[in-house]
PDB file of N, CA and C in Angstrom:
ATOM      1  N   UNK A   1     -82.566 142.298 -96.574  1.00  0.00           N
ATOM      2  CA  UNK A   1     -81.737 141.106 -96.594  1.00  0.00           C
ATOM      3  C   UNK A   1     -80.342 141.460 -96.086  1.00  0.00           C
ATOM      4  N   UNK A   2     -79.905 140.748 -95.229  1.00  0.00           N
ATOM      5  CA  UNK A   2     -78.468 140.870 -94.955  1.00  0.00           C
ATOM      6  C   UNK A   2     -77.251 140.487 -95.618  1.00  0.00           C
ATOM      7  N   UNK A   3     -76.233 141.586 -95.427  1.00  0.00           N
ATOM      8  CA  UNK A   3     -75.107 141.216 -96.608  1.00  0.00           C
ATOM      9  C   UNK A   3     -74.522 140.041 -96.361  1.00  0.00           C
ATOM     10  N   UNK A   4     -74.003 139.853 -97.040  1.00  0.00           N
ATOM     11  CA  UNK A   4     -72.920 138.765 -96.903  1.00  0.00           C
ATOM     12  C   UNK A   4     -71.942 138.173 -97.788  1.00  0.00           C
ATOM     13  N   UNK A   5     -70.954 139.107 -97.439  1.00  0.00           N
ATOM     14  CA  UNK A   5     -70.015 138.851 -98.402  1.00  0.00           C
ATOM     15  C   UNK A   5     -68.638 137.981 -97.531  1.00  0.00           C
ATOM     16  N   UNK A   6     -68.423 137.006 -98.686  1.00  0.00           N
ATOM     17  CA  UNK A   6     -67.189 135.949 -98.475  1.00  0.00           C
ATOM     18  C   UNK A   6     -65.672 136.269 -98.601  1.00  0.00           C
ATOM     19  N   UNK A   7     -64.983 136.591 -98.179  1.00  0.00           N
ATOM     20  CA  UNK A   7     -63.249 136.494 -98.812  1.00  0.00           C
ATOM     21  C   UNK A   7     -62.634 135.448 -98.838  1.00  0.00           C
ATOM     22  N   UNK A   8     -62.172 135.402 -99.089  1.00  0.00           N
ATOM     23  CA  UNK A   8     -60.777 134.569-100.296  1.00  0.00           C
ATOM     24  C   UNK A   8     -59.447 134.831-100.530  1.00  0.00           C
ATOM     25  N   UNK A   9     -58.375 134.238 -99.675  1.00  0.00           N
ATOM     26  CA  UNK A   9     -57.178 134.833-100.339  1.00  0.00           C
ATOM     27  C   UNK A   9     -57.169 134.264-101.134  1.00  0.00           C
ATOM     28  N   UNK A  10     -55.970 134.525-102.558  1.00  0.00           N
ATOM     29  CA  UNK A  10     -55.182 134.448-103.351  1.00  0.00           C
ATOM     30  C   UNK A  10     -54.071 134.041-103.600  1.00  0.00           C
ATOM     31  N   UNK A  11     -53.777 132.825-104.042  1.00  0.00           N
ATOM     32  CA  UNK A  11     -52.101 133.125-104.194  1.00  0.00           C
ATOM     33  C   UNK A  11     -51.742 133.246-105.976  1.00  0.00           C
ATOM     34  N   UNK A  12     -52.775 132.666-106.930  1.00  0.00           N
ATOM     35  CA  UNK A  12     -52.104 133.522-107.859  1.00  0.00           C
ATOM     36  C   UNK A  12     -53.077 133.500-108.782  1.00  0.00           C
ATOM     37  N   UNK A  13     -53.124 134.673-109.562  1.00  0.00           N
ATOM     38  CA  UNK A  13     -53.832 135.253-110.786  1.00  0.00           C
ATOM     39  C   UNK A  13     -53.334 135.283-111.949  1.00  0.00           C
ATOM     40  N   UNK A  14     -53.641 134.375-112.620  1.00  0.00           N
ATOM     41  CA  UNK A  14     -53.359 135.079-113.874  1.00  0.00           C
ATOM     42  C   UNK A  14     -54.226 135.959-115.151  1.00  0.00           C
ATOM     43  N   UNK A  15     -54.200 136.969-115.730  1.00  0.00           N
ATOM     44  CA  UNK A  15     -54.820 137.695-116.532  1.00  0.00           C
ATOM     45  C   UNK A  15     -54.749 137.105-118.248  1.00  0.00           C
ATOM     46  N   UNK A  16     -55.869 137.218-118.683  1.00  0.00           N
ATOM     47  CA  UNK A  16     -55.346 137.206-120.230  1.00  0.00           C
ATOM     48  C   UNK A  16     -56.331 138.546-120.787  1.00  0.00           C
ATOM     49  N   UNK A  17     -55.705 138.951-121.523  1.00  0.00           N
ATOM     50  CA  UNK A  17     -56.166 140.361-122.109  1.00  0.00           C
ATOM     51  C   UNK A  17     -55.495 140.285-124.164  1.00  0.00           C
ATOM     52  N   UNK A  18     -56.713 140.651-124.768  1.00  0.00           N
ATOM     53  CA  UNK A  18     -55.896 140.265-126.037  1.00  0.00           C
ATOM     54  C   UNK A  18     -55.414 139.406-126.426  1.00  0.00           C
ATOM     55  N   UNK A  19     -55.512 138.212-125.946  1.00  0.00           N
ATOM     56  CA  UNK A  19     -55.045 136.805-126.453  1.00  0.00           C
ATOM     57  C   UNK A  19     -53.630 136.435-125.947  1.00  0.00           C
ATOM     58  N   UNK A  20     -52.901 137.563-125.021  1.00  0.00           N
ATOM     59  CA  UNK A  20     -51.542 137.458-124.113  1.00  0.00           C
ATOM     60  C   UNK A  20     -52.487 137.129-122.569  1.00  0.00           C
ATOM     61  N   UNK A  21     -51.680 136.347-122.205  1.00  0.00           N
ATOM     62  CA  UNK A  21     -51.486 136.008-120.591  1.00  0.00           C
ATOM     63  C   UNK A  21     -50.441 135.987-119.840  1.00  0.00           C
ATOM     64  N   UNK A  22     -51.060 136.975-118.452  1.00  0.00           N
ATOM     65  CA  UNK A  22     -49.993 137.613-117.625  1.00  0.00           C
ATOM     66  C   UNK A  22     -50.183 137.177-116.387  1.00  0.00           C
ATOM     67  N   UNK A  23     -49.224 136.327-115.825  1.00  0.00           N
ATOM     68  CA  UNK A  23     -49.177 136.058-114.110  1.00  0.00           C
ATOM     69  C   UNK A  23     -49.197 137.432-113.215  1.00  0.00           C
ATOM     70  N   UNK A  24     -49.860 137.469-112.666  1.00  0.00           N
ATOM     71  CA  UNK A  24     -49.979 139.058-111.759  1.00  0.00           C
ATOM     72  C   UNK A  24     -48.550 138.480-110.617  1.00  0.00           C
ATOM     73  N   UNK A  25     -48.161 139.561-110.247  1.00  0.00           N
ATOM     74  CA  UNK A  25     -46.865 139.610-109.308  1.00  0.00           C
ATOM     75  C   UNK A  25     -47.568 140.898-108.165  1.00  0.00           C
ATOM     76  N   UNK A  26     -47.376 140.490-107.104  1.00  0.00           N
ATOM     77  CA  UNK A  26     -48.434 141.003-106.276  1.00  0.00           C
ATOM     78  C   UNK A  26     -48.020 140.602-104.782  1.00  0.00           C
ATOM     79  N   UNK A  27     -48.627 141.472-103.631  1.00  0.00           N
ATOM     80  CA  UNK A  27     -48.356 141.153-102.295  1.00  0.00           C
ATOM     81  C   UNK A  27     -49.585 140.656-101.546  1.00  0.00           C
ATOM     82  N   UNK A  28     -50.192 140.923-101.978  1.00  0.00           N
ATOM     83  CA  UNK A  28     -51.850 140.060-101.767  1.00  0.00           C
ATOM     84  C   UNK A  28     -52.754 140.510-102.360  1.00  0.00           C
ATOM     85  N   UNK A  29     -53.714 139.342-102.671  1.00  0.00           N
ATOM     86  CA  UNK A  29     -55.225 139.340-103.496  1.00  0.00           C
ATOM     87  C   UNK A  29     -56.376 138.753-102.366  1.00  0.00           C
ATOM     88  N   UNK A  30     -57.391 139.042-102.819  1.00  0.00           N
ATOM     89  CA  UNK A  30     -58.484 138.947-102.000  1.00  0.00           C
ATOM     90  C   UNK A  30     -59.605 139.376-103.049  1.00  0.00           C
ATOM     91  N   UNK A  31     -60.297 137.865-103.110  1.00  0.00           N
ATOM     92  CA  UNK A  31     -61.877 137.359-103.989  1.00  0.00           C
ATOM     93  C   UNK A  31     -62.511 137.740-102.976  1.00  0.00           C
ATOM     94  N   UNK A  32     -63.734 138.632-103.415  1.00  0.00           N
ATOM     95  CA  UNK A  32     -64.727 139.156-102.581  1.00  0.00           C
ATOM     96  C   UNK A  32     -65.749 138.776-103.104  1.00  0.00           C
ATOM     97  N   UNK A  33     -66.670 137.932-102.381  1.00  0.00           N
ATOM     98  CA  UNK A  33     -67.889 137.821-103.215  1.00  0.00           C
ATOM     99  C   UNK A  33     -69.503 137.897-102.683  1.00  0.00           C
ATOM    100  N   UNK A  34     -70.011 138.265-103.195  1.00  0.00           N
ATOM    101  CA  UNK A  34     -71.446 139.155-102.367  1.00  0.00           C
ATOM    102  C   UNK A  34     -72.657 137.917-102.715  1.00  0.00           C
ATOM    103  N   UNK A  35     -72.756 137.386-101.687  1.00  0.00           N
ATOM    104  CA  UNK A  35     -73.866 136.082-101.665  1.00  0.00           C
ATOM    105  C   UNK A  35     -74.972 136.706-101.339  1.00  0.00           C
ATOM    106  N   UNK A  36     -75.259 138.015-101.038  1.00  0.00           N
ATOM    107  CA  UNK A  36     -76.639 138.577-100.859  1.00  0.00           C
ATOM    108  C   UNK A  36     -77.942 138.084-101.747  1.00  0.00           C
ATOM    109  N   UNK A  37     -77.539 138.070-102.901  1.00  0.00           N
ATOM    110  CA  UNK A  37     -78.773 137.836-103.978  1.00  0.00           C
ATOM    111  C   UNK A  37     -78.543 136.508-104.495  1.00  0.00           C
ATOM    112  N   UNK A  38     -79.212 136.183-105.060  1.00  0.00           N
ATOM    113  CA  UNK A  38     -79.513 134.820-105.678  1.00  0.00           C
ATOM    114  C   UNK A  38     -78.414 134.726-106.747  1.00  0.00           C
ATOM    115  N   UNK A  39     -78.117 135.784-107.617  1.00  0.00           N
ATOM    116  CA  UNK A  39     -77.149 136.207-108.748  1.00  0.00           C
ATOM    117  C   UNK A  39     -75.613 136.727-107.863  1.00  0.00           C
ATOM    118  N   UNK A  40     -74.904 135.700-107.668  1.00  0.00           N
ATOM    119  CA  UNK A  40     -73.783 136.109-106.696  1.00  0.00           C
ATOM    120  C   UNK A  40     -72.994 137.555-107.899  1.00  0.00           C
ATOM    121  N   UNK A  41     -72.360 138.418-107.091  1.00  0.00           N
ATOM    122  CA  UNK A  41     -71.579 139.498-107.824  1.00  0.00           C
ATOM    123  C   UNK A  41     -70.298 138.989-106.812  1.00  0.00           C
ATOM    124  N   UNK A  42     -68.835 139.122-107.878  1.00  0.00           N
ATOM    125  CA  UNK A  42     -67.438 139.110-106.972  1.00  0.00           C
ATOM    126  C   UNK A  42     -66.412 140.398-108.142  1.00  0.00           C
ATOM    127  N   UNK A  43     -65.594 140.560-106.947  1.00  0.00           N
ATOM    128  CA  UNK A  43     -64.468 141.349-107.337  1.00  0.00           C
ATOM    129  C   UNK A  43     -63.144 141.231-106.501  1.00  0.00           C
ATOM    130  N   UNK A  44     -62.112 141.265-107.051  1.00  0.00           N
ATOM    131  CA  UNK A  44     -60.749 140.812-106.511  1.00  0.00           C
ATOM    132  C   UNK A  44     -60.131 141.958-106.950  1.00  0.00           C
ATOM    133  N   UNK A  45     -59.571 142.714-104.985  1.00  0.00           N
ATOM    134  CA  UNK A  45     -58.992 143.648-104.875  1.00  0.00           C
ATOM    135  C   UNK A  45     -57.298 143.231-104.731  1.00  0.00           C
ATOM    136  N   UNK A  46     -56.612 143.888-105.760  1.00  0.00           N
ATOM    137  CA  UNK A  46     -54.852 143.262-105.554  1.00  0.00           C
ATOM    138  C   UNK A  46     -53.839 144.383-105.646  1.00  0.00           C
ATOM    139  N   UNK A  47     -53.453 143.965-104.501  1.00  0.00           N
ATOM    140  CA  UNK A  47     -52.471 145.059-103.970  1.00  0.00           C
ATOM    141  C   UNK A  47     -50.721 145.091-103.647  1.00  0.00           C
ATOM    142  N   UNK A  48     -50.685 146.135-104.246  1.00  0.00           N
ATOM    143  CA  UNK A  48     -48.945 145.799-104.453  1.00  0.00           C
ATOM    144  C   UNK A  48     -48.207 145.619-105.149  1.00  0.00           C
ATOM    145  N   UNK A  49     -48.790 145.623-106.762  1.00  0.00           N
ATOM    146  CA  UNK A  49     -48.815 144.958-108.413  1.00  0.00           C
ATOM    147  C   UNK A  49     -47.280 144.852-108.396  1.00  0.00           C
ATOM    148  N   UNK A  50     -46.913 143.659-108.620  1.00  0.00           N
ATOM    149  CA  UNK A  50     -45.149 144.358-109.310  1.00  0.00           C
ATOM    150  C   UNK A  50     -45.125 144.463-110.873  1.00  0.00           C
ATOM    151  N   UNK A  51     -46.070 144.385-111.536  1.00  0.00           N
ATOM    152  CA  UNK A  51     -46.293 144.405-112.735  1.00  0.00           C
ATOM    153  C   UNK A  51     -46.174 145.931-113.583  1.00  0.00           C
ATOM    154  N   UNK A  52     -45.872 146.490-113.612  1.00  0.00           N
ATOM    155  CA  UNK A  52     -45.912 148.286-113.708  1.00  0.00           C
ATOM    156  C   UNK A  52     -46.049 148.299-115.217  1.00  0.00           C
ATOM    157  N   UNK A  53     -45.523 147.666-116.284  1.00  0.00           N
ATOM    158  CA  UNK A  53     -45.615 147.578-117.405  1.00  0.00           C
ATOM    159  C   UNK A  53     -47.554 147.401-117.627  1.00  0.00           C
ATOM    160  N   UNK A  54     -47.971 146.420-117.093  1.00  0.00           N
ATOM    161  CA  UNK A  54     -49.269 145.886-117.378  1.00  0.00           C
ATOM    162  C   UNK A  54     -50.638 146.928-117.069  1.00  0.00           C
ATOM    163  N   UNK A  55     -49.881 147.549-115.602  1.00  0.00           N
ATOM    164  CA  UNK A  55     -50.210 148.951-114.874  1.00  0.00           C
ATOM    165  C   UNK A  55     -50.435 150.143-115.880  1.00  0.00           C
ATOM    166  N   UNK A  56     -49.504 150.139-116.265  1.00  0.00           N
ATOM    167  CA  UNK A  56     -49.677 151.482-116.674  1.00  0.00           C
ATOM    168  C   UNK A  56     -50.398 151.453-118.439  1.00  0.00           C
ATOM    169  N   UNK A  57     -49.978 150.570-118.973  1.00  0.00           N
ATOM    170  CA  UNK A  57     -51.475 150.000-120.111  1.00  0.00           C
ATOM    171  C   UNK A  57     -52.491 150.175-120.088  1.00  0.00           C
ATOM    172  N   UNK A  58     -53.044 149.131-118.932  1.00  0.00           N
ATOM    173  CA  UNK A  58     -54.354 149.406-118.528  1.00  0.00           C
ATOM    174  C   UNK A  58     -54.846 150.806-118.256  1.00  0.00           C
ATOM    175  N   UNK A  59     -53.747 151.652-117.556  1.00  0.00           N
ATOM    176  CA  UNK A  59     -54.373 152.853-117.185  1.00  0.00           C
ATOM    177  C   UNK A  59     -54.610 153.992-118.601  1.00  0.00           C
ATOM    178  N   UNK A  60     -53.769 153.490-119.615  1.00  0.00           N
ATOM    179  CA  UNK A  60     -53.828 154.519-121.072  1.00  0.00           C
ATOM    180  C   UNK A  60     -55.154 153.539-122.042  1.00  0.00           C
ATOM    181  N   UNK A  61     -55.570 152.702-121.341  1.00  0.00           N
ATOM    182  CA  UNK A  61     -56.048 151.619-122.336  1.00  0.00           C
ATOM    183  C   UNK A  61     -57.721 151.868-122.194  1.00  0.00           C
ATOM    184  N   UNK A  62     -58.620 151.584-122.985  1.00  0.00           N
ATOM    185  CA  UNK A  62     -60.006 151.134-123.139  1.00  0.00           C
ATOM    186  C   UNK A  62     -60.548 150.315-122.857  1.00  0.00           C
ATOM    187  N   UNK A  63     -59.281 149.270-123.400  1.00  0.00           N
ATOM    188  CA  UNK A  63     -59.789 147.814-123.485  1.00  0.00           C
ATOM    189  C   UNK A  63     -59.290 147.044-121.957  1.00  0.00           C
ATOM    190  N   UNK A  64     -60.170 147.330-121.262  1.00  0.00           N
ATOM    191  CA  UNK A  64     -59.922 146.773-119.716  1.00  0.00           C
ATOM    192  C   UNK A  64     -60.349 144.962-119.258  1.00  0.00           C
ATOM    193  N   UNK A  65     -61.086 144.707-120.614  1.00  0.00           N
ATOM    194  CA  UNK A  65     -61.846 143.412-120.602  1.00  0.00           C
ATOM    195  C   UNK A  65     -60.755 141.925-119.939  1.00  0.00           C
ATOM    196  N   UNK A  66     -60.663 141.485-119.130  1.00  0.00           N
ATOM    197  CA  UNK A  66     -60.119 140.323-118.897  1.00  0.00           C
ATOM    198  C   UNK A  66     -60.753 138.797-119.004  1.00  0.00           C
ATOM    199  N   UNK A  67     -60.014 138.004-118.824  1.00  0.00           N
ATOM    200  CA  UNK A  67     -60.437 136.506-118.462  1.00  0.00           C
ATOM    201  C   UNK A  67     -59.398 136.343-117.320  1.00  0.00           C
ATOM    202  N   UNK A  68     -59.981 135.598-116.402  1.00  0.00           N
ATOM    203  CA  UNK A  68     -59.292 135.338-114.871  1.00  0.00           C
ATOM    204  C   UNK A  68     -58.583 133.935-115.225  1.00  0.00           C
ATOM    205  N   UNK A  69     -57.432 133.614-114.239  1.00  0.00           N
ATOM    206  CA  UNK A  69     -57.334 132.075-113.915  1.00  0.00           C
ATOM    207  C   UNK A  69     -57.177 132.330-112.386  1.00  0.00           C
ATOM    208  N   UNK A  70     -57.475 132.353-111.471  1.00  0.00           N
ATOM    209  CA  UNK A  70     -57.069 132.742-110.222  1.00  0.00           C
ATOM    210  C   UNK A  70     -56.900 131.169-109.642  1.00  0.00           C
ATOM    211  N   UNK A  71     -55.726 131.020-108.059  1.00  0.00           N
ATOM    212  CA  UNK A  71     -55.900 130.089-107.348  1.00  0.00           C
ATOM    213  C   UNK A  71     -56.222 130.417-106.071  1.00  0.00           C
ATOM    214  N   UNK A  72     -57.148 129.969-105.101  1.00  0.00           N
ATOM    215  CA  UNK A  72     -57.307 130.665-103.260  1.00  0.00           C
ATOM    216  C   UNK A  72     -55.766 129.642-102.459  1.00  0.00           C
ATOM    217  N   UNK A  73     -55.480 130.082-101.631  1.00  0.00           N
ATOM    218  CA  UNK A  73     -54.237 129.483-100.784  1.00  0.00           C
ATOM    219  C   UNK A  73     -54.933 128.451-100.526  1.00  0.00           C
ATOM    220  N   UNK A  74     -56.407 127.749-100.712  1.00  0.00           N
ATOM    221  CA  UNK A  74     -56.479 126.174-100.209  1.00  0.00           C
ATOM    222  C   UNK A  74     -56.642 125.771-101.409  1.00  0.00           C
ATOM    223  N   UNK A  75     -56.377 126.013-102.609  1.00  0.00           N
ATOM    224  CA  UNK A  75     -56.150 125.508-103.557  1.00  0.00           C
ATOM    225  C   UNK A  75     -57.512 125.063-104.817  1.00  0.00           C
ATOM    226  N   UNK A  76     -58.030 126.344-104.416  1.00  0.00           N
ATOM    227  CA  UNK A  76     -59.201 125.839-105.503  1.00  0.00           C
ATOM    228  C   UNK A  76     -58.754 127.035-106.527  1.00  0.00           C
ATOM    229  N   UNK A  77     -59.093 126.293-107.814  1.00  0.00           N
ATOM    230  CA  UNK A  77     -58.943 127.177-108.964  1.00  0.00           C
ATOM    231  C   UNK A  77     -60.125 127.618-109.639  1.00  0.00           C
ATOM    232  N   UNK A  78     -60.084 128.899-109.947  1.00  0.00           N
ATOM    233  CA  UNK A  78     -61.282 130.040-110.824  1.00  0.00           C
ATOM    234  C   UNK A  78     -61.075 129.917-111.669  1.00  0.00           C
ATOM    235  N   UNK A  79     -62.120 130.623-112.450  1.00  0.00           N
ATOM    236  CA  UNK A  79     -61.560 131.037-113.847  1.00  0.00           C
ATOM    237  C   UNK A  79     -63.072 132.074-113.715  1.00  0.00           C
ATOM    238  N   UNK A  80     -63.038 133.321-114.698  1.00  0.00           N
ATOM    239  CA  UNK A  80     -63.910 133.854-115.295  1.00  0.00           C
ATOM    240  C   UNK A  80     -63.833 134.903-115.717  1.00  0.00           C
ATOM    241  N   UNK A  81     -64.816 135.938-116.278  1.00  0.00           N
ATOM    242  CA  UNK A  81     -64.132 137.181-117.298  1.00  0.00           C
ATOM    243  C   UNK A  81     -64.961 138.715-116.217  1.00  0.00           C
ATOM    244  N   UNK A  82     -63.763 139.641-116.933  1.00  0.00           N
ATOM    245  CA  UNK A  82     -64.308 140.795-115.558  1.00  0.00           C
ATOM    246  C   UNK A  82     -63.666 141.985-116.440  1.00  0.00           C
ATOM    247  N   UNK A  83     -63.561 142.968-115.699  1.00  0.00           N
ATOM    248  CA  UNK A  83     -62.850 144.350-116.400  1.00  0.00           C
ATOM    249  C   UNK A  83     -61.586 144.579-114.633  1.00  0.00           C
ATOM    250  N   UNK A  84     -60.697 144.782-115.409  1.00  0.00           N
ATOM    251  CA  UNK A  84     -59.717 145.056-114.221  1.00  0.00           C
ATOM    252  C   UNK A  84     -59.537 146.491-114.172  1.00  0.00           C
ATOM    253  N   UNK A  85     -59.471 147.281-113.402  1.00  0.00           N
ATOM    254  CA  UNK A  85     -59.198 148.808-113.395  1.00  0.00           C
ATOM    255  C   UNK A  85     -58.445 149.137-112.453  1.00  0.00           C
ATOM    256  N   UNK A  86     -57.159 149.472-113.436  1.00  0.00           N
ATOM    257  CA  UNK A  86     -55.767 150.037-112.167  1.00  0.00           C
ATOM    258  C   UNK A  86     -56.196 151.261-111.767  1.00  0.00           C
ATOM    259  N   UNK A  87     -54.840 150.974-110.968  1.00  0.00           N
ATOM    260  CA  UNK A  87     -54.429 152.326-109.327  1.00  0.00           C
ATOM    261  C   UNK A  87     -53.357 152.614-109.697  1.00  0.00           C
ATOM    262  N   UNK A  88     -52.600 152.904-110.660  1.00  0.00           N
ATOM    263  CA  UNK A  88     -51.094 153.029-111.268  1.00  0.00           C
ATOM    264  C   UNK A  88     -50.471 153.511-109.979  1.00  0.00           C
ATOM    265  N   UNK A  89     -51.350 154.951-109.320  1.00  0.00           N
ATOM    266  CA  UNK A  89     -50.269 155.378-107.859  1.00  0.00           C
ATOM    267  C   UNK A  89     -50.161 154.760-106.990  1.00  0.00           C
ATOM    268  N   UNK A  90     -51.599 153.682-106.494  1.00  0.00           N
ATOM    269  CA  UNK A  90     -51.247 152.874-105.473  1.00  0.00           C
ATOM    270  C   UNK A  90     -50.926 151.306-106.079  1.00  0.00           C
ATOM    271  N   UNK A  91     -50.363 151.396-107.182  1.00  0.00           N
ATOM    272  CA  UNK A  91     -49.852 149.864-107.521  1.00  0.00           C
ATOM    273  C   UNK A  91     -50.596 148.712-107.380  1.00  0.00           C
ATOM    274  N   UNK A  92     -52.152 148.906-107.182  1.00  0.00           N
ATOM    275  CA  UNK A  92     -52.808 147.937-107.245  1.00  0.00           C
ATOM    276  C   UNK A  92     -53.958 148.010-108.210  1.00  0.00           C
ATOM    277  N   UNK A  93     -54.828 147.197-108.339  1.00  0.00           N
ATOM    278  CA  UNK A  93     -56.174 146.721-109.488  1.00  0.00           C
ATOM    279  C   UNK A  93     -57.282 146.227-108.582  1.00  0.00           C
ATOM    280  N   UNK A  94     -58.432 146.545-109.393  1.00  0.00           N
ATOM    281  CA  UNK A  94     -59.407 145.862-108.831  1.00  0.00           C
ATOM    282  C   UNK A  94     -60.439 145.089-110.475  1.00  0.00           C
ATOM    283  N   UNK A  95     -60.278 143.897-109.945  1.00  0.00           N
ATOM    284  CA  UNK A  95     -60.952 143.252-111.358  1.00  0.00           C
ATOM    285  C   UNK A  95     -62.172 143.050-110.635  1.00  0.00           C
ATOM    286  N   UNK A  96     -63.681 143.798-111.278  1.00  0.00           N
ATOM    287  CA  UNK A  96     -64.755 143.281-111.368  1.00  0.00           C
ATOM    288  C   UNK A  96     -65.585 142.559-112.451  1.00  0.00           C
ATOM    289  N   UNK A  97     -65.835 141.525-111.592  1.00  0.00           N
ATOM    290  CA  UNK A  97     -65.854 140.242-112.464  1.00  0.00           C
ATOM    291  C   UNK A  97     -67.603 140.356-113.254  1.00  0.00           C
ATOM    292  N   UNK A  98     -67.631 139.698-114.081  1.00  0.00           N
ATOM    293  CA  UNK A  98     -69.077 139.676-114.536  1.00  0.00           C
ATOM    294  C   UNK A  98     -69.466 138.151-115.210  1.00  0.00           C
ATOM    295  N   UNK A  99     -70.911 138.499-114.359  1.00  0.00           N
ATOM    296  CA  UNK A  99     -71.056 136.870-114.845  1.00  0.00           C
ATOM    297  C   UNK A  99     -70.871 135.922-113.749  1.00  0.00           C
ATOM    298  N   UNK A 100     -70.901 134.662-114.165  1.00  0.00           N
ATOM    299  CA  UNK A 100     -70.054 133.457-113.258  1.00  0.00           C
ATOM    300  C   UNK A 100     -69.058 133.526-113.182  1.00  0.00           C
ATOM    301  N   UNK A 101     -68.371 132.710-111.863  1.00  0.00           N
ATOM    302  CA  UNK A 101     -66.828 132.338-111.165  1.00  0.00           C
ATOM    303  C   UNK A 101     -66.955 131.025-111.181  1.00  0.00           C
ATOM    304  N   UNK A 102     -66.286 130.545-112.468  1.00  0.00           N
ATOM    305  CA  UNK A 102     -66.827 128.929-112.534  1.00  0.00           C
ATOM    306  C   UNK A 102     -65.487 128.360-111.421  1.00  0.00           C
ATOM    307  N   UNK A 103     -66.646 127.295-111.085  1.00  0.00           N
ATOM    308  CA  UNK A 103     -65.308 127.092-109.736  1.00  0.00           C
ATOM    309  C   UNK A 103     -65.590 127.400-108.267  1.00  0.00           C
ATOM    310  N   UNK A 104     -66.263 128.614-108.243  1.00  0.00           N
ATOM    311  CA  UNK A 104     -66.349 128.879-106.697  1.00  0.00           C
ATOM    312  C   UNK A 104     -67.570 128.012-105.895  1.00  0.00           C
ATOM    313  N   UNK A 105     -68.312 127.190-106.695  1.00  0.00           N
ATOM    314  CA  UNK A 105     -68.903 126.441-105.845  1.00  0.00           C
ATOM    315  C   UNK A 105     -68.391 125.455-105.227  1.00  0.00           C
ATOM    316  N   UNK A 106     -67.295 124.933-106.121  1.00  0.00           N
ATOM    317  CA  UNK A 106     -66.417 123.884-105.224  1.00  0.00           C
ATOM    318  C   UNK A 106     -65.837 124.682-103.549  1.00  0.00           C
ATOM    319  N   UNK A 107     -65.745 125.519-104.093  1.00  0.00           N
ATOM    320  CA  UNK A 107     -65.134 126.362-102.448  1.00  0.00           C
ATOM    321  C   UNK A 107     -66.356 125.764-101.281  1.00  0.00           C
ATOM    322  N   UNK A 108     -67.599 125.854-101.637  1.00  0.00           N
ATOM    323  CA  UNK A 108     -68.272 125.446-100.766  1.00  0.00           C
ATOM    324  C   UNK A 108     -68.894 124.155-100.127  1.00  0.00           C
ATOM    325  N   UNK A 109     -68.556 123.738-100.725  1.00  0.00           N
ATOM    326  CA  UNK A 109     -68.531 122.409-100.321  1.00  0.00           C
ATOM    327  C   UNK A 109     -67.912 121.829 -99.252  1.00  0.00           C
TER     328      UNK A 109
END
């Protein structure tokens, strides 16, 4: 079967972790999502974090578990839950998501 994976910019994410929610501050995001299988898999690579406090948590932390709110620059809004895993040196994250991206079917339409 042939791949086929979709991108997505970003213009904004927000994280909730622990019952706090954090607007990501960032130079670009990009929803990746793998339509190969019937069971879509996505992950959103973000690069540039200005967040360094949130950064460097995650990187001493266990508890990597998130809930998404993301928006794409044409204005559709996500939501869904993933594990984010920083890059503290290269200032960026990659949240892989699990489960549904409630929302991204409207993208297709």
């Amino acid at each position: 079967m042939e791949n086929a994976l979709q991108t997505y910019e970003l213009k904004s994410i927000t994280v909730i972790r622990g019952g706090l929610e954090e607007i990501l501050q960032f130079e670009s995001a990009v929803l990746v999502v793998d339509t190969t299988f019937l069971a879509k898999s996505w992950f959103i690579d973000v690069s540039y974090m200005k967040n360094l406090k949130l950064l460097k948590d995650l990187s001493q932390s266990s508890n990597i578990k998130v809930d998404i709110i993301a928006n794409t620059m044409k204005g559709y809004w996500l939501t869904g839950e993933g594990y984010i895993h920083p890059n503290l040196f290269a200032l960026s994250a990659a949240i892989k998501g699990e489960g549904t991206l409630e929302g991204y079917d409207l993208i297709l339409l």
